[in-house]
PDB file of N, CA and C in Angstrom:
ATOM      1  N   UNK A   1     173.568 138.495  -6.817  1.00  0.00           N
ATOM      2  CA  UNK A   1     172.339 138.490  -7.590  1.00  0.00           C
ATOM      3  C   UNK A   1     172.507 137.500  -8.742  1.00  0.00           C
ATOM      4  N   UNK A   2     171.630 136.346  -8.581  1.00  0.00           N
ATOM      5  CA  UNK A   2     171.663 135.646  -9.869  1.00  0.00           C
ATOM      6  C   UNK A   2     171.122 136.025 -11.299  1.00  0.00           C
ATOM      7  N   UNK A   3     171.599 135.234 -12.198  1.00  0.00           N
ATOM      8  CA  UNK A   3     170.716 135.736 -13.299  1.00  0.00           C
ATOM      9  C   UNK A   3     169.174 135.938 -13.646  1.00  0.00           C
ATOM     10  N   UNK A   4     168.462 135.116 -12.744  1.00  0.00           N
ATOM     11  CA  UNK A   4     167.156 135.299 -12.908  1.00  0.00           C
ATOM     12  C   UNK A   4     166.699 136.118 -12.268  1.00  0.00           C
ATOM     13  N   UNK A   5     167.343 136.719 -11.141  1.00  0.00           N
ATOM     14  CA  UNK A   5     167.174 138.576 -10.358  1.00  0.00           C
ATOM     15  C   UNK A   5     167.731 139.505 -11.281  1.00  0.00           C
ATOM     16  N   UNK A   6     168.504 138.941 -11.948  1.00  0.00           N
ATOM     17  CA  UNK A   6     169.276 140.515 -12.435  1.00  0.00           C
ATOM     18  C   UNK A   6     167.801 140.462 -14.296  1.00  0.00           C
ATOM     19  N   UNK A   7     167.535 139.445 -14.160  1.00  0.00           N
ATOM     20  CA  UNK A   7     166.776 139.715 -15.421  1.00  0.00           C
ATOM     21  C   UNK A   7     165.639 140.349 -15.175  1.00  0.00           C
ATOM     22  N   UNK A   8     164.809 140.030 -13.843  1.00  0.00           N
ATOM     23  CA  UNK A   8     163.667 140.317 -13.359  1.00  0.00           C
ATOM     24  C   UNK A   8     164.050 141.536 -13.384  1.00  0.00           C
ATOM     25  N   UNK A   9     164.981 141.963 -12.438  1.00  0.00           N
ATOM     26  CA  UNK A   9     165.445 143.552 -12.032  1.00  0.00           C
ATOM     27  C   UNK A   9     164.898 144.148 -13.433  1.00  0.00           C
ATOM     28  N   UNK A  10     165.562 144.007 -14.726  1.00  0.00           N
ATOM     29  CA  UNK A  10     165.755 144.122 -15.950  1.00  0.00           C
ATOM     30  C   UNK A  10     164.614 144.833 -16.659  1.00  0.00           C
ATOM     31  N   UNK A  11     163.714 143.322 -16.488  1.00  0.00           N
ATOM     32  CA  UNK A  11     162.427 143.775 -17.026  1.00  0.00           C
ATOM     33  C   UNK A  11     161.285 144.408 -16.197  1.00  0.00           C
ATOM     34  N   UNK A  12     161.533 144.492 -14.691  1.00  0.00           N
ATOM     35  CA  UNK A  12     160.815 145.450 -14.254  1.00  0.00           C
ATOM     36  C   UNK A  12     160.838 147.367 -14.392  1.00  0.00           C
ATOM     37  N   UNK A  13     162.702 146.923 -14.821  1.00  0.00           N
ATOM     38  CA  UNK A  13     162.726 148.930 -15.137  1.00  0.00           C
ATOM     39  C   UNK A  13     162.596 148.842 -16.138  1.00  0.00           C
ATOM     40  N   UNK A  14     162.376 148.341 -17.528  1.00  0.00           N
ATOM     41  CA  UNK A  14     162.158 148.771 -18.910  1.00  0.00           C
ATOM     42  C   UNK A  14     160.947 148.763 -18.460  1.00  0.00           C
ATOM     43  N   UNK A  15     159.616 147.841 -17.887  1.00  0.00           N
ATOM     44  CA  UNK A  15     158.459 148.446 -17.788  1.00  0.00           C
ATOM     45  C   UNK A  15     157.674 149.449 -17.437  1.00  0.00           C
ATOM     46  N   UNK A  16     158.778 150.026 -16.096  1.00  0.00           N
ATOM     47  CA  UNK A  16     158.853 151.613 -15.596  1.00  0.00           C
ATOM     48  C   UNK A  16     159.104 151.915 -16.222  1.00  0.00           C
ATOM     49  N   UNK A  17     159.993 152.563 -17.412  1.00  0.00           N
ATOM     50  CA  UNK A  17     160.484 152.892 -18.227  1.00  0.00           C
ATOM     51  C   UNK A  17     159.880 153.244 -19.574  1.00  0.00           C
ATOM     52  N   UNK A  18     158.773 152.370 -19.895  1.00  0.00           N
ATOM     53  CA  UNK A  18     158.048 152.233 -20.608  1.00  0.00           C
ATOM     54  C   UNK A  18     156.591 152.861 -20.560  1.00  0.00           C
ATOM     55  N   UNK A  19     156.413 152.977 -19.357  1.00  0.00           N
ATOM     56  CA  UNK A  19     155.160 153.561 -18.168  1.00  0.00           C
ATOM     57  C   UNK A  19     155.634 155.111 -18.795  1.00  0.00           C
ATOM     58  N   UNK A  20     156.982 155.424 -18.030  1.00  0.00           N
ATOM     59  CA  UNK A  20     157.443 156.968 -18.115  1.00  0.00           C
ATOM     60  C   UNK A  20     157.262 157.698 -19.519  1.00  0.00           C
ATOM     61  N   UNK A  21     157.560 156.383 -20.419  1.00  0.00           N
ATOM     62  CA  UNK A  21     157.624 157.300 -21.382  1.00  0.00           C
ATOM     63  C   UNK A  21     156.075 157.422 -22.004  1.00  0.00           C
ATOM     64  N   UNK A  22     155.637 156.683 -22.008  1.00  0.00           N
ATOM     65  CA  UNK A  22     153.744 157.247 -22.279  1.00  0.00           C
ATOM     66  C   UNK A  22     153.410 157.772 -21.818  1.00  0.00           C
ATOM     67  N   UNK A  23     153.750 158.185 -20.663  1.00  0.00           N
ATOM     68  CA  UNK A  23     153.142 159.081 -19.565  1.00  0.00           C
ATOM     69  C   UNK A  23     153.648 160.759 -20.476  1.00  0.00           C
ATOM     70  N   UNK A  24     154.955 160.983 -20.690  1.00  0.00           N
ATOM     71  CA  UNK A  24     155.678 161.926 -20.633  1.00  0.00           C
ATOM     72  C   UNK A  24     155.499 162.119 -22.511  1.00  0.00           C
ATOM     73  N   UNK A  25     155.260 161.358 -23.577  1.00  0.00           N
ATOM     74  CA  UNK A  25     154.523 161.118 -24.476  1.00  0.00           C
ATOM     75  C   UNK A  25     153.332 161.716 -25.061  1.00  0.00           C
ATOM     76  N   UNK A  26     152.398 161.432 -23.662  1.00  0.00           N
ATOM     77  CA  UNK A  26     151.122 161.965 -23.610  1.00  0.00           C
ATOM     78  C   UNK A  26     151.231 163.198 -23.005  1.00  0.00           C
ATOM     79  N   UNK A  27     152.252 163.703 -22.330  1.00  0.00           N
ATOM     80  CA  UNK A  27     152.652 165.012 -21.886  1.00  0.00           C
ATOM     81  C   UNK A  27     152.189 166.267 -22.954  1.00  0.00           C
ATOM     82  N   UNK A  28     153.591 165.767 -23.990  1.00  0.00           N
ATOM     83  CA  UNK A  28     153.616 166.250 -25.120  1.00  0.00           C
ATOM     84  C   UNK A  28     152.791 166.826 -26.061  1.00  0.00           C
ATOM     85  N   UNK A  29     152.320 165.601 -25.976  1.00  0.00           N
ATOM     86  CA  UNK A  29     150.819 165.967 -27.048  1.00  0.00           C
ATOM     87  C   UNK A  29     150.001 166.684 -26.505  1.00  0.00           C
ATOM     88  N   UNK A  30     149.445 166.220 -25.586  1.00  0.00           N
ATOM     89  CA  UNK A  30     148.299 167.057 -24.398  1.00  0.00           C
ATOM     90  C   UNK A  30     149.329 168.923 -24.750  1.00  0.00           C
ATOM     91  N   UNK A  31     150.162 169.364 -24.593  1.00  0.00           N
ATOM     92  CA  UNK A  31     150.567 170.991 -24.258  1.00  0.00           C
ATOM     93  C   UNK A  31     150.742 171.130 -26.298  1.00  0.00           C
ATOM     94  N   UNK A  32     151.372 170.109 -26.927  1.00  0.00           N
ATOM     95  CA  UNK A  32     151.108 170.679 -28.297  1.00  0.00           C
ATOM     96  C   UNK A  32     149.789 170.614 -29.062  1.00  0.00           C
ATOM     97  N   UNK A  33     149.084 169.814 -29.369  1.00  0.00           N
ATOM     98  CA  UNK A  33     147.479 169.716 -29.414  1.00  0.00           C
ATOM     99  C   UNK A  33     146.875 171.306 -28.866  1.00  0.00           C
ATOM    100  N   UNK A  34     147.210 170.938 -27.792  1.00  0.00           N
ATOM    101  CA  UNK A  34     146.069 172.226 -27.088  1.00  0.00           C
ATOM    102  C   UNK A  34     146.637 173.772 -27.376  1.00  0.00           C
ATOM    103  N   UNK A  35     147.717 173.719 -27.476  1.00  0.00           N
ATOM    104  CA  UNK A  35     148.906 175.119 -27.686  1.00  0.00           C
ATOM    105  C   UNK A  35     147.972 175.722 -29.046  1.00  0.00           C
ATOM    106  N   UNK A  36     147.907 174.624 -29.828  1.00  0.00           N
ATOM    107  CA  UNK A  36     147.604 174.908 -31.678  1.00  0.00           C
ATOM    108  C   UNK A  36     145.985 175.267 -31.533  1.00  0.00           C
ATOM    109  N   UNK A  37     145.245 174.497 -30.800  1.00  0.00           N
ATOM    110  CA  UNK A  37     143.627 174.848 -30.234  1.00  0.00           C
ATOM    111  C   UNK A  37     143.334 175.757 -29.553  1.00  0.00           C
ATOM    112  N   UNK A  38     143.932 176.416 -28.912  1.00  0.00           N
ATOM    113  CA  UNK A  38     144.014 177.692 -28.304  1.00  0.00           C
ATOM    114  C   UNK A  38     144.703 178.851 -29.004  1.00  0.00           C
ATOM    115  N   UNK A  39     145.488 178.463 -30.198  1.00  0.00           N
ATOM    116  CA  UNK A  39     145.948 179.592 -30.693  1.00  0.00           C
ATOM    117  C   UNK A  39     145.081 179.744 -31.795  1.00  0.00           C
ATOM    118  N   UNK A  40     144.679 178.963 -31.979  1.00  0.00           N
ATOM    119  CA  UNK A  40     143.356 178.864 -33.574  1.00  0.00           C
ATOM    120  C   UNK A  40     142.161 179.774 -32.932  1.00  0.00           C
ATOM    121  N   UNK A  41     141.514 179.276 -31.963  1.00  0.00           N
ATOM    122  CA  UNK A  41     140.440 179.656 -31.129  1.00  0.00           C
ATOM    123  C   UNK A  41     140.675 181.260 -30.639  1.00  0.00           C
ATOM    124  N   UNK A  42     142.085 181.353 -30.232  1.00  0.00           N
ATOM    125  CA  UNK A  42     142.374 183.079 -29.385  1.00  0.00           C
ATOM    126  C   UNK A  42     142.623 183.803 -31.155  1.00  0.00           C
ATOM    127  N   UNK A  43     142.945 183.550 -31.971  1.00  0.00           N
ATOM    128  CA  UNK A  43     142.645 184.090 -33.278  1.00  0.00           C
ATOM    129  C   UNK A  43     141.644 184.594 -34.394  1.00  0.00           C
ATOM    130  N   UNK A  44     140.807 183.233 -33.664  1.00  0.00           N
ATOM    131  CA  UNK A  44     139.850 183.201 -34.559  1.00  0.00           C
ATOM    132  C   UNK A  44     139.051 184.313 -33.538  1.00  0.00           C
ATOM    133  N   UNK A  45     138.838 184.217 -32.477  1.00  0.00           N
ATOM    134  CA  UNK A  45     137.703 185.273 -31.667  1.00  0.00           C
ATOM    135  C   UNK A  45     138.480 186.849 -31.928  1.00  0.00           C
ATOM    136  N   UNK A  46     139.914 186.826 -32.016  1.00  0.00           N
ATOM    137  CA  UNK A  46     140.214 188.387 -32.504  1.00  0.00           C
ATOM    138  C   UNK A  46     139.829 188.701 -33.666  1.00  0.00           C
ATOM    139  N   UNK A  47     139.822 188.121 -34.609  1.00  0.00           N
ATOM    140  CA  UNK A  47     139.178 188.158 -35.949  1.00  0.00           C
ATOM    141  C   UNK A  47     137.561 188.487 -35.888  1.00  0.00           C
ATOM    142  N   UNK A  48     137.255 188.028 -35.023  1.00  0.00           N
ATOM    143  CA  UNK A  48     135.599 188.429 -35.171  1.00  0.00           C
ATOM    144  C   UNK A  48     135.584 189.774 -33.938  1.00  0.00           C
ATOM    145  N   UNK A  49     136.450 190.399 -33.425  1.00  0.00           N
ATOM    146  CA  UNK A  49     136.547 191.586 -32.541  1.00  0.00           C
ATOM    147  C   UNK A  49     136.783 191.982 -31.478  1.00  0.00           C
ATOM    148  N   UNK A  50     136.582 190.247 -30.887  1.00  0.00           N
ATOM    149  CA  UNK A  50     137.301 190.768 -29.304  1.00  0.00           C
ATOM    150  C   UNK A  50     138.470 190.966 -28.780  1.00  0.00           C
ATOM    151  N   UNK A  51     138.420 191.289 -27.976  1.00  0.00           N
ATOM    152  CA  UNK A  51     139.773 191.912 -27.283  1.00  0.00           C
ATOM    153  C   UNK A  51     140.783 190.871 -26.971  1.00  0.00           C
ATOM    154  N   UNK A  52     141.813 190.851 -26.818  1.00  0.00           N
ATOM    155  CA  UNK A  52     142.459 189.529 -26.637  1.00  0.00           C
ATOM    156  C   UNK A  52     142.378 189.040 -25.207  1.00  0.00           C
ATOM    157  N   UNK A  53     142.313 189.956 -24.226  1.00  0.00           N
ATOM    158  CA  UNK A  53     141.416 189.454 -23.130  1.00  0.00           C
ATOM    159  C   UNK A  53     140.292 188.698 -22.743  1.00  0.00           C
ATOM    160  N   UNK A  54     139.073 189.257 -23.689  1.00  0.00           N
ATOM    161  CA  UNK A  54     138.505 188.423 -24.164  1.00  0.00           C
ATOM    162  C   UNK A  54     138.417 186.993 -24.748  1.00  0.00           C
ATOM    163  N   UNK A  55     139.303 186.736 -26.097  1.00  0.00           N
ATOM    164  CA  UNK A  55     139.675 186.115 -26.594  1.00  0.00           C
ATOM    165  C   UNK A  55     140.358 184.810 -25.937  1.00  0.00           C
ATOM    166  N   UNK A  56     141.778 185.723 -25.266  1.00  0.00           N
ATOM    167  CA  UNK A  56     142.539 184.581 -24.309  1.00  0.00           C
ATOM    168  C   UNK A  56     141.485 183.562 -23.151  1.00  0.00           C
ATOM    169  N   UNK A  57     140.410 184.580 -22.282  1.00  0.00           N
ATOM    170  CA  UNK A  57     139.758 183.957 -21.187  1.00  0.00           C
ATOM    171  C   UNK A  57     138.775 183.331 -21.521  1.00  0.00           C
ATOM    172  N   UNK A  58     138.390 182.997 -22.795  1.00  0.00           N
ATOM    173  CA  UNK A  58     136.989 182.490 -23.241  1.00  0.00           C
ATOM    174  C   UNK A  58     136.943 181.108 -22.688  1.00  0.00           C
ATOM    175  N   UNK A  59     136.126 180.708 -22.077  1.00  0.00           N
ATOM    176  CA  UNK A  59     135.863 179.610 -21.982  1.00  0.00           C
ATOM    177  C   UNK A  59     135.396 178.119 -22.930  1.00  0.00           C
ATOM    178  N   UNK A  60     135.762 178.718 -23.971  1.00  0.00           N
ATOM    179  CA  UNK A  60     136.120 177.295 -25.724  1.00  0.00           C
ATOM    180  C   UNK A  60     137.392 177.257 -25.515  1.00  0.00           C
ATOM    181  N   UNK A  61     137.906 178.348 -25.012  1.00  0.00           N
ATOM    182  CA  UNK A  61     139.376 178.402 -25.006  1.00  0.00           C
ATOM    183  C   UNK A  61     140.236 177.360 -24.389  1.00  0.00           C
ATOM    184  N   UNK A  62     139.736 177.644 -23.203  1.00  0.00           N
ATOM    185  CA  UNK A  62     140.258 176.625 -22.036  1.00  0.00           C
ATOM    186  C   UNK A  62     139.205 175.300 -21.586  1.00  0.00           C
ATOM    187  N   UNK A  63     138.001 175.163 -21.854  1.00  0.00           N
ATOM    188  CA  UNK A  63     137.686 173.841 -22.353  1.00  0.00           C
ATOM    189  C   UNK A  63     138.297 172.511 -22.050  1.00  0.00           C
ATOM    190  N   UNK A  64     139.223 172.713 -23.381  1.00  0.00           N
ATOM    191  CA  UNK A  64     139.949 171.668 -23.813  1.00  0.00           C
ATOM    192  C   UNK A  64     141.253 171.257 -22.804  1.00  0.00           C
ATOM    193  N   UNK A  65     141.853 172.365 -22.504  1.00  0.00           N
ATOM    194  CA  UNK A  65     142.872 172.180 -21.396  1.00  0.00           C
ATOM    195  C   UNK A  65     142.467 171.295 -20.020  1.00  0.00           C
ATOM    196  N   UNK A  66     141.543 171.646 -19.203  1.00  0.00           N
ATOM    197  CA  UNK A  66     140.609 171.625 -18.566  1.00  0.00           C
ATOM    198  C   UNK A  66     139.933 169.702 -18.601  1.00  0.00           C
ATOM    199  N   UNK A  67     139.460 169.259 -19.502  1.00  0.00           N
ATOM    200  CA  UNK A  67     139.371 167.895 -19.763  1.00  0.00           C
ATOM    201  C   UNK A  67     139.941 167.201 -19.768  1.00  0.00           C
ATOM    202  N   UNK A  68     141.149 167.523 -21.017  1.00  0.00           N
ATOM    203  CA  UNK A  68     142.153 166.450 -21.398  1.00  0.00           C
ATOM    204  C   UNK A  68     143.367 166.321 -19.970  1.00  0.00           C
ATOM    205  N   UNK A  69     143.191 167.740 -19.343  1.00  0.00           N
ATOM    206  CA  UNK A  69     143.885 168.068 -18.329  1.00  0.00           C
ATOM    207  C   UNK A  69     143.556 166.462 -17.353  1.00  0.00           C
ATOM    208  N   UNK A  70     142.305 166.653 -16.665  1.00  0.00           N
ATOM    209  CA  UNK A  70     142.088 165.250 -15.964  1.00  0.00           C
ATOM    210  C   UNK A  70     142.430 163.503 -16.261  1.00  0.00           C
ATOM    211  N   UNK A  71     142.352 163.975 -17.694  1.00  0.00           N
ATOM    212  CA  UNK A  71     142.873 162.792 -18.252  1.00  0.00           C
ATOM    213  C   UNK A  71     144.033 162.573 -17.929  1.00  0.00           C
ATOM    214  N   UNK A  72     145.123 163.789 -18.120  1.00  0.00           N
ATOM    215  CA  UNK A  72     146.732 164.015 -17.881  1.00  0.00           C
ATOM    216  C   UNK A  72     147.333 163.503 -16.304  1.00  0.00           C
ATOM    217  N   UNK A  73     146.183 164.003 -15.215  1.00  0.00           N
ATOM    218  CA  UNK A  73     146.434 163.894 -14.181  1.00  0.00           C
ATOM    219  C   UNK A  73     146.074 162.585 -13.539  1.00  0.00           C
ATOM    220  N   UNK A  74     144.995 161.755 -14.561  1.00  0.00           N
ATOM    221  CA  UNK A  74     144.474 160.476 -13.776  1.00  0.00           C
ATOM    222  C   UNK A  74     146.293 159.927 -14.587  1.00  0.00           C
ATOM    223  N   UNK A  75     146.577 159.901 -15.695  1.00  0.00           N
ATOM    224  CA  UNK A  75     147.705 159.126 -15.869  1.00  0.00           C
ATOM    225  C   UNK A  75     149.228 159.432 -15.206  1.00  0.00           C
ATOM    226  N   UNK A  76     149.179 160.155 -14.987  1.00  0.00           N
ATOM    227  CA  UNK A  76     150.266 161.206 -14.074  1.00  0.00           C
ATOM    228  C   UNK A  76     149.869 160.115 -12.474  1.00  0.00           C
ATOM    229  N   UNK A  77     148.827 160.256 -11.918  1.00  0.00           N
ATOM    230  CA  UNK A  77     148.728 159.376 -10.684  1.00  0.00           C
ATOM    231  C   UNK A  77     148.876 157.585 -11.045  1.00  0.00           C
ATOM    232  N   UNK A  78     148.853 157.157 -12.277  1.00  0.00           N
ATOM    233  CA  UNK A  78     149.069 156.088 -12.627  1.00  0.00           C
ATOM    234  C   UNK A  78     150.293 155.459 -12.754  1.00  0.00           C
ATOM    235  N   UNK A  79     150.871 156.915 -12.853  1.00  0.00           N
ATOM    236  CA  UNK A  79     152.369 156.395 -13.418  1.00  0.00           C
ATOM    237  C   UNK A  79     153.358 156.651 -12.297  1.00  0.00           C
ATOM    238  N   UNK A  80     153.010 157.508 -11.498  1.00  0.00           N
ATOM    239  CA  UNK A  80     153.796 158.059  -9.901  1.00  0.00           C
ATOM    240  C   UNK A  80     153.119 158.014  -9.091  1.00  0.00           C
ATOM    241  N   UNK A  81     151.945 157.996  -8.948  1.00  0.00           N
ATOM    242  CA  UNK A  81     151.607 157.906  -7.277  1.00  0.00           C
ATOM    243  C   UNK A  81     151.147 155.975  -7.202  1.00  0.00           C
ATOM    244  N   UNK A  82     150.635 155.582  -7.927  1.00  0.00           N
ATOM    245  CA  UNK A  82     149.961 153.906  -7.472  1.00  0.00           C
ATOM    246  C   UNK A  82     150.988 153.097  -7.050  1.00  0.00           C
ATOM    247  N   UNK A  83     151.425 153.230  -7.969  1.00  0.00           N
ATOM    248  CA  UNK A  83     152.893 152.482  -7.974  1.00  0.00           C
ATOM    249  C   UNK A  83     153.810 152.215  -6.240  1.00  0.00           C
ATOM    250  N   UNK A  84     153.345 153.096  -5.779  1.00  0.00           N
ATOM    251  CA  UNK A  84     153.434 153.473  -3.957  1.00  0.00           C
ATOM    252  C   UNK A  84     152.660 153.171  -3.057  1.00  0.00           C
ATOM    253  N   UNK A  85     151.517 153.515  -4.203  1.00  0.00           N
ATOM    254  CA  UNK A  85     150.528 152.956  -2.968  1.00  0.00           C
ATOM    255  C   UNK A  85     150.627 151.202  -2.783  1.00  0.00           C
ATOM    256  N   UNK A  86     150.596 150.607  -4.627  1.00  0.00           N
ATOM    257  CA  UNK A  86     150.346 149.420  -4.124  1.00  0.00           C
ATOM    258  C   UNK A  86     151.346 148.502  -4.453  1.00  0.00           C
ATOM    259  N   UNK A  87     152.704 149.186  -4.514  1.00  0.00           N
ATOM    260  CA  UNK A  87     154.235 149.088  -4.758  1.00  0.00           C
ATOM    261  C   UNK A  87     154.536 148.422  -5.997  1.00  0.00           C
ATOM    262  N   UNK A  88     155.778 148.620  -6.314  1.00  0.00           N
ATOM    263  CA  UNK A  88     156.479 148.449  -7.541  1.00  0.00           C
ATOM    264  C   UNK A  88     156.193 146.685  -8.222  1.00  0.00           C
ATOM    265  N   UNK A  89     155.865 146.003  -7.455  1.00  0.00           N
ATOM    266  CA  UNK A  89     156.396 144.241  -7.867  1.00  0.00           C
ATOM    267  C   UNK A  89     155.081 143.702  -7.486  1.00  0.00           C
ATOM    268  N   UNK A  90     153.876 144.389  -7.711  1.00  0.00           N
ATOM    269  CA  UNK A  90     152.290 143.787  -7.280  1.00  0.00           C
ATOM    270  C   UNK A  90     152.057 142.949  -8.289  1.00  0.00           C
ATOM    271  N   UNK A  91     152.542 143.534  -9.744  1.00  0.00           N
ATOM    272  CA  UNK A  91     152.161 142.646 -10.492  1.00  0.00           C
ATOM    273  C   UNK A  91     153.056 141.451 -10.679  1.00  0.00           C
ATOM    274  N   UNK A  92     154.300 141.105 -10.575  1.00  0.00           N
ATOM    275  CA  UNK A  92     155.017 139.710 -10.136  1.00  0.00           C
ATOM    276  C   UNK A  92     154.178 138.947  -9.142  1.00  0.00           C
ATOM    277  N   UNK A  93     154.135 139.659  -8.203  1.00  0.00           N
ATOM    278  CA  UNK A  93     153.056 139.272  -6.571  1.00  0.00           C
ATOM    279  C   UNK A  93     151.894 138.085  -7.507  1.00  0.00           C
ATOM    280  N   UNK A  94     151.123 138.820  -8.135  1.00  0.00           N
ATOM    281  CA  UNK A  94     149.967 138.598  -8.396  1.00  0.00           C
ATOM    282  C   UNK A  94     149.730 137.335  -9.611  1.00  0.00           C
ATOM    283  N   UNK A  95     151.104 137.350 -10.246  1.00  0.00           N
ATOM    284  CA  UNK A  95     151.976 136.439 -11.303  1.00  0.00           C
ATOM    285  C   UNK A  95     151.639 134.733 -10.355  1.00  0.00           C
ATOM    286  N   UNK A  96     153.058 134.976  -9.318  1.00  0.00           N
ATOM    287  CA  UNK A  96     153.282 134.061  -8.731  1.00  0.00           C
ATOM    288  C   UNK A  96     151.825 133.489  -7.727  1.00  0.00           C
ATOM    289  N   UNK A  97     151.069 134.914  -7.608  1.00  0.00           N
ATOM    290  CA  UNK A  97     150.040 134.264  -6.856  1.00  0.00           C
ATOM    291  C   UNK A  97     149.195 133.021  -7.709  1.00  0.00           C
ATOM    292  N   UNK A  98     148.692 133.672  -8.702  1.00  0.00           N
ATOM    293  CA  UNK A  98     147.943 132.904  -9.859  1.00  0.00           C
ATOM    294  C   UNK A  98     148.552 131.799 -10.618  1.00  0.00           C
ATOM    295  N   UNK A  99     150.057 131.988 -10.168  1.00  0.00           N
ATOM    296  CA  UNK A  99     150.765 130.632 -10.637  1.00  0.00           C
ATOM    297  C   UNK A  99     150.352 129.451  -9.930  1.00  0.00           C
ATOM    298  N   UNK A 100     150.485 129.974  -8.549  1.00  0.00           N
ATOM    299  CA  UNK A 100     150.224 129.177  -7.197  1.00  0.00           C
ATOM    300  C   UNK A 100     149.022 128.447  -7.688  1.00  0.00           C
ATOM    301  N   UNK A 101     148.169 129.436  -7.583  1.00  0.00           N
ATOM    302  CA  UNK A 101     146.294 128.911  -7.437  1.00  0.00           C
ATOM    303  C   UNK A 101     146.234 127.740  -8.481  1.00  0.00           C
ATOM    304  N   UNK A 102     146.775 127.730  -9.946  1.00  0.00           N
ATOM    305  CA  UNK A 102     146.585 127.113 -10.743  1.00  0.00           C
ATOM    306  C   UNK A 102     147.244 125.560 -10.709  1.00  0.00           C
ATOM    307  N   UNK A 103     148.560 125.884 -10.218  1.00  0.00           N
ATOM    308  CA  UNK A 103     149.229 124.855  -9.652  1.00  0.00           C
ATOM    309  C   UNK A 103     148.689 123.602  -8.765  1.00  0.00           C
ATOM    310  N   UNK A 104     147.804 124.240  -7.171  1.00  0.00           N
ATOM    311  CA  UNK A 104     147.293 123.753  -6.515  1.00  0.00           C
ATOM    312  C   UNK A 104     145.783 123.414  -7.157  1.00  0.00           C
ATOM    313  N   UNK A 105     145.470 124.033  -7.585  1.00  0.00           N
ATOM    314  CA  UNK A 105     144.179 123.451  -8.653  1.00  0.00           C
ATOM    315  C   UNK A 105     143.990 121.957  -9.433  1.00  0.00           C
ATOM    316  N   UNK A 106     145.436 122.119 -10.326  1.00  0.00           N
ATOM    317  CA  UNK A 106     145.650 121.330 -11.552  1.00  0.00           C
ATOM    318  C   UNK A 106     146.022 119.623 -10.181  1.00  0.00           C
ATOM    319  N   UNK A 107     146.864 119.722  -9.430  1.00  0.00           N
ATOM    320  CA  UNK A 107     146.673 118.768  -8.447  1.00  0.00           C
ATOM    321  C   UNK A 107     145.858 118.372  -7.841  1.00  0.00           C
ATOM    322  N   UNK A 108     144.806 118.952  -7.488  1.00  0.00           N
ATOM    323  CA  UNK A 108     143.718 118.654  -6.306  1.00  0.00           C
ATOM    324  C   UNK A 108     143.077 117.597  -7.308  1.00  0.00           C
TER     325      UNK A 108
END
């Protein structure tokens, strides 16, 4: 492997890498955010009398889970499933393609 593979190699896993960690980032926040919104919300409805059954199943409750949730899961398929579908090095692919086009352009 020459140096200009082992660099490519390089900077294609810090960009995975980089993917993972926003992904896993936004994990975070998404279960702490919502943990603190659901415990405010299942509090605040015991305070005004309901049952914590009540309280826990309310639908303000879970809402928020529920939304941001899709959000979680479109980036979750962004970050592990595309990547398969339309493989790891599309965007190099697409580099060298547009290198090409411009190349043969700037000549014609």
């Amino acid at each position: 492997m020459n140096d200009l593979d082992k660099e490519t190699a390089y900077l294609n896993a810090k960009r995975r890498v980089s993917k993972l960690r926003g992904f896993y980032s936004h994990l975070i926040i998404y279960l702490g955010v919502n943990v603190l919104i659901s415990g405010y919300r299942i509090i605040r409805n015991l305070r005004r009398g309901e049952t914590f059954e009540d309280a826990f199943f309310d639908f303000s409750t879970s809402v928020t889970w529920m939304f941001w949730g899709v959000g979680i899961i479109i980036h979750a398929f962004v970050v592990f499933i595309l990547p398969k579908i339309i493989g790891n090095n599309w965007e190099e692919e697409k580099i060298k393609q547009f290198m090409e086009d411009e190349k043969n352009n700037n000549f014609n």
